[in-house]
N, C-alpha and C. Protein backbone atom coordinates (compact mmCIF):
# COMPACT_ATOMS: atom_id res chain seq x y z
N UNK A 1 0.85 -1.17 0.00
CA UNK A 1 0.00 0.00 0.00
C UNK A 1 0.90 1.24 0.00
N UNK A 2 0.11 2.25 -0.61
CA UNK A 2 1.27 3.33 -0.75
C UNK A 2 0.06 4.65 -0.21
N UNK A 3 0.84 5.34 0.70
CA UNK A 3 -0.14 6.24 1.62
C UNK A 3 0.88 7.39 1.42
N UNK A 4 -0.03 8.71 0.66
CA UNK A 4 0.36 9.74 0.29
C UNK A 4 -0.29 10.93 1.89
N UNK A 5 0.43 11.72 2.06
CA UNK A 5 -0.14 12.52 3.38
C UNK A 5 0.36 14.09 2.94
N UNK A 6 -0.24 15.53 3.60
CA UNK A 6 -0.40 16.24 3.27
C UNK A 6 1.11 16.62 3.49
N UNK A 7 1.29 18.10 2.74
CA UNK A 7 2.46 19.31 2.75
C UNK A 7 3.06 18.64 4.40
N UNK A 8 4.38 18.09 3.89
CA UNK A 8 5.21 17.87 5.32
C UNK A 8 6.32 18.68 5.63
N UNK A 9 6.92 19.22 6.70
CA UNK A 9 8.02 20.08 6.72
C UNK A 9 9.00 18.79 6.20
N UNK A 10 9.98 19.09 5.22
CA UNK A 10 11.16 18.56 5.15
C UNK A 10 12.69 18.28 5.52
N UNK A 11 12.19 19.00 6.73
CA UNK A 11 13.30 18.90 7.86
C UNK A 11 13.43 17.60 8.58
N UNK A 12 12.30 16.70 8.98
CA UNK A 12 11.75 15.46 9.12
C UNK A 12 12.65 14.12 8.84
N UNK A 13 13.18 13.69 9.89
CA UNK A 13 14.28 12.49 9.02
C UNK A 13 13.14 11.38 9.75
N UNK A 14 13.64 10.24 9.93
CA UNK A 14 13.40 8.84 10.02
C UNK A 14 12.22 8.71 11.25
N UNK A 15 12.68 9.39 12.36
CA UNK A 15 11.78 9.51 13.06
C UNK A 15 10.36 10.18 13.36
N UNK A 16 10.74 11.49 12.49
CA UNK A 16 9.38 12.48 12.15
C UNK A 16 8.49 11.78 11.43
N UNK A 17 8.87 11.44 10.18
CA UNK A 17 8.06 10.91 8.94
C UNK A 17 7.49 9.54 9.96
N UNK A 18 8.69 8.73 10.44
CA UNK A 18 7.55 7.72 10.95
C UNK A 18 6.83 8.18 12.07
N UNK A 19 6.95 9.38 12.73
CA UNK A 19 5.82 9.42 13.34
C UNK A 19 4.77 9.92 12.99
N UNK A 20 5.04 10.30 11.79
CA UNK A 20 3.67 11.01 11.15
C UNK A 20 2.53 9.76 10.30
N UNK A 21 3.44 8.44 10.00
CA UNK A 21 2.72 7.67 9.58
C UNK A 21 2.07 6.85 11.07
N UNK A 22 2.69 6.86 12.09
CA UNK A 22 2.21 5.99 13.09
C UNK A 22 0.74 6.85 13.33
N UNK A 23 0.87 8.46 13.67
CA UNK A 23 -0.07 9.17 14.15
C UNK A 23 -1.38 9.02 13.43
N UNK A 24 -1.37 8.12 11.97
CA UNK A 24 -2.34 8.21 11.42
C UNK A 24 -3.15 7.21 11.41
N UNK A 25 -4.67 6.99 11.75
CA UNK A 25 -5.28 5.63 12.53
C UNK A 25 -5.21 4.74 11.20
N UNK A 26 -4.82 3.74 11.94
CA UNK A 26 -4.54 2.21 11.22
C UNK A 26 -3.46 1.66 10.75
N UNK A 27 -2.33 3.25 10.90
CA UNK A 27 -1.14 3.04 10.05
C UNK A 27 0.08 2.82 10.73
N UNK A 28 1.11 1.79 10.32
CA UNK A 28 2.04 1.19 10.85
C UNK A 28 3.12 1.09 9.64
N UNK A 29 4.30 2.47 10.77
CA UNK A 29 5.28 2.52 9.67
C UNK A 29 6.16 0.93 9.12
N UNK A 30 6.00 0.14 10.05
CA UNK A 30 7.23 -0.94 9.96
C UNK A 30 5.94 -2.51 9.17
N UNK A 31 4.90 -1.73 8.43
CA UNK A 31 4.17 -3.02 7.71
C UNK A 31 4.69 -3.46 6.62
N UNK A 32 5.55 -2.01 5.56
CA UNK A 32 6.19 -2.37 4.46
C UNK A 32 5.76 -1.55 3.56
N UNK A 33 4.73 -0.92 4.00
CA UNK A 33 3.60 0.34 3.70
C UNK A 33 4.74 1.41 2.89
N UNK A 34 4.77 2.12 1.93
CA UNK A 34 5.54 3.19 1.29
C UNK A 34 4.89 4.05 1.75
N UNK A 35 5.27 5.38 2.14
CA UNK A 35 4.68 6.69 2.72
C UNK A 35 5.65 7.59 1.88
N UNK A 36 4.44 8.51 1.34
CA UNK A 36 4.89 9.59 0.58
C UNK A 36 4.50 10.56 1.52
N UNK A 37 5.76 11.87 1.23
CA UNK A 37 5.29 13.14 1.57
C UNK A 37 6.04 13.79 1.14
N UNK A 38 5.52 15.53 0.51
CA UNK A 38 6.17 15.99 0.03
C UNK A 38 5.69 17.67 0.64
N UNK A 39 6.85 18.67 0.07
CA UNK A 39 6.45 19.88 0.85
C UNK A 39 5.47 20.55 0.33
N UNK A 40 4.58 22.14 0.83
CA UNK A 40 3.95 22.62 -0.26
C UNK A 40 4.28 23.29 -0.88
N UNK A 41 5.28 23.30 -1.57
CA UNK A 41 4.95 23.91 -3.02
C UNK A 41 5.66 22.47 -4.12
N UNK A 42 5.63 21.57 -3.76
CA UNK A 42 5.80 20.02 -4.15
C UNK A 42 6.90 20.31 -5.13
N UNK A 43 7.93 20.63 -4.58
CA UNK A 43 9.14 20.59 -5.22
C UNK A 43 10.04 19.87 -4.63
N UNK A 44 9.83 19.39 -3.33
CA UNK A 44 10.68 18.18 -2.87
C UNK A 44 9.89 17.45 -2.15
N UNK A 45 10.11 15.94 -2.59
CA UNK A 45 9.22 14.94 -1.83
C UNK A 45 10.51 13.42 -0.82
N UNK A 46 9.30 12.99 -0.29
CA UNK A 46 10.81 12.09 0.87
C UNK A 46 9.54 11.29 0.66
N UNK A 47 10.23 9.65 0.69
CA UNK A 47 9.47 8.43 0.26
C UNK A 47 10.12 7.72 1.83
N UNK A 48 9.26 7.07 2.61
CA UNK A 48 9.91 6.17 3.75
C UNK A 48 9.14 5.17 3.68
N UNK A 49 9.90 3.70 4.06
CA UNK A 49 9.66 2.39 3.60
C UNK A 49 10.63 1.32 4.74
N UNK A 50 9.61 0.72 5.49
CA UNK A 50 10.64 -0.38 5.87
C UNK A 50 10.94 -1.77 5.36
N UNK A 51 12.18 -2.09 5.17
CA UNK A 51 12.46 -2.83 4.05
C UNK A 51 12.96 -4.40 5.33
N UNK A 52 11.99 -4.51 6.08
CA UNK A 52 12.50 -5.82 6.98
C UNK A 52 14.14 -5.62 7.93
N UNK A 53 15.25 -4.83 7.86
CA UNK A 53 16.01 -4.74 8.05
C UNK A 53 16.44 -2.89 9.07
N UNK A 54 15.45 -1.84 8.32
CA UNK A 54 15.46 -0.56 9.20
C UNK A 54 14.96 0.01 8.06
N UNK A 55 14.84 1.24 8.33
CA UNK A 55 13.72 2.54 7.32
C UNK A 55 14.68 2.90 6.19
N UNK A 56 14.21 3.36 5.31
CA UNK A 56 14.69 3.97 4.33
C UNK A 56 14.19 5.23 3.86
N UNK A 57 15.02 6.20 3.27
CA UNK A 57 14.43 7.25 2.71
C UNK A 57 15.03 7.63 1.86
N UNK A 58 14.18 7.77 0.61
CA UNK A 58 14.27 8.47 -0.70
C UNK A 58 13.66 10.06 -0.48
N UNK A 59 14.88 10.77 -0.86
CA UNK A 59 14.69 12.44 -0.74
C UNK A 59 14.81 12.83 -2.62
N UNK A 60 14.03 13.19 -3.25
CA UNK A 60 14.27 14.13 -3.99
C UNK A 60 14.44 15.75 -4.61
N UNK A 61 14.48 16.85 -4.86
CA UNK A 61 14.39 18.05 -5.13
C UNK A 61 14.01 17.93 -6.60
N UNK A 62 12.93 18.75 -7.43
CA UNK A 62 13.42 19.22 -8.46
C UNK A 62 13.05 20.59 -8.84
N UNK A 63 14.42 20.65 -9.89
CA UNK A 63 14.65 21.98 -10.09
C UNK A 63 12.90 22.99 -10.66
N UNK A 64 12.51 21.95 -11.75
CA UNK A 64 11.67 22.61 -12.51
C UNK A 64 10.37 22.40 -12.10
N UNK A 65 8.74 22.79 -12.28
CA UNK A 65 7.67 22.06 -12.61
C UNK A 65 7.72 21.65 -10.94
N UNK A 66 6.45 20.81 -10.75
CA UNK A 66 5.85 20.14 -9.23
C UNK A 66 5.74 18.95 -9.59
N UNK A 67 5.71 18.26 -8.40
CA UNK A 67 5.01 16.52 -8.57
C UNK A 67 3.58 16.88 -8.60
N UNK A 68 3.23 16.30 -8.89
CA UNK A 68 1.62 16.08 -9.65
C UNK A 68 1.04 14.93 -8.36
N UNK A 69 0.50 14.91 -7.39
CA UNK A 69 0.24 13.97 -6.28
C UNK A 69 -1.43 14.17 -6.76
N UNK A 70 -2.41 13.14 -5.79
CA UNK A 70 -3.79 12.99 -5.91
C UNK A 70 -4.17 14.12 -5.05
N UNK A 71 -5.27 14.58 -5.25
CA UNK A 71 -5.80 14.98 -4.34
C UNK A 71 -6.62 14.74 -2.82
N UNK A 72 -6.57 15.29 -1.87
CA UNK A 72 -6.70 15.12 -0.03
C UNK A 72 -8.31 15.96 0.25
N UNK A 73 -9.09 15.35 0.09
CA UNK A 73 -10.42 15.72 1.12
C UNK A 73 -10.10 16.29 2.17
N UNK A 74 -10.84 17.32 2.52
CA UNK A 74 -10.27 18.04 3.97
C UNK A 74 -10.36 17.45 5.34
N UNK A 75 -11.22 16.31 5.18
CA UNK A 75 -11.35 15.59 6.45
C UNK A 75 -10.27 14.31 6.17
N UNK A 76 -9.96 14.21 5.42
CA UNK A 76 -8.88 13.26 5.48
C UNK A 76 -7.14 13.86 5.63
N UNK A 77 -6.31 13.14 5.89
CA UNK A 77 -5.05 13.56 6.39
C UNK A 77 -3.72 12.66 5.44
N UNK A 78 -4.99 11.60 4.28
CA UNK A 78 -3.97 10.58 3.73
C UNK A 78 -4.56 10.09 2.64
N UNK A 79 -4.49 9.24 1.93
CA UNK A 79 -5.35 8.95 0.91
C UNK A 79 -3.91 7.85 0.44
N UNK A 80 -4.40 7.13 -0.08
CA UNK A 80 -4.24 5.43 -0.26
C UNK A 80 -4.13 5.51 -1.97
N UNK A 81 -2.89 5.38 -2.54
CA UNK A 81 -2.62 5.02 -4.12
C UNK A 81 -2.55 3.38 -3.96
N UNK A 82 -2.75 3.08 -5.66
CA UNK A 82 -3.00 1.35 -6.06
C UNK A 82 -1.92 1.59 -6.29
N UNK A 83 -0.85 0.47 -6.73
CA UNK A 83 -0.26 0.70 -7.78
C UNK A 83 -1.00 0.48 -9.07
């Protein structure tokens, strides 16, 4: 499952991000679950994933253009991509 969550500060290393996925009901950073988050103006996003062994994180920047993410209902805090 891949769980996208709103504008995150990107200051956030291993412990923030997973606590931002724990804080969210049902969600458990260490299931295998991919958690996206990215800042707002979506020019840099951080991917965290536990891979059976400890967390990982993919940080990107880019220069040009935004990531293109789904859109967040205001009562929601996350929203769930297929692959």
């Amino acid at each position: 499952m891949i769980n996208y969550c709103l504008p995150t500060d990107m200051r956030k290393r291993f412990n923030g991000l997973g606590g931002l996925a724990t804080n969210k009901p049902g969600q458990n950073p260490l299931s295998g679950d991919i958690f996206i988050c990215v800042n707002r103006p979506r020019t840099m996003i951080k991917i965290l994933v536990w891979d059976q062994t400890g967390f990982a994180i993919w940080h990107k920047r880019i220069e040009q253009g935004t990531f293109e993410m789904p859109l967040i209902e205001k009562s929601q805090n996350s929203v769930e991509i297929s692959r």
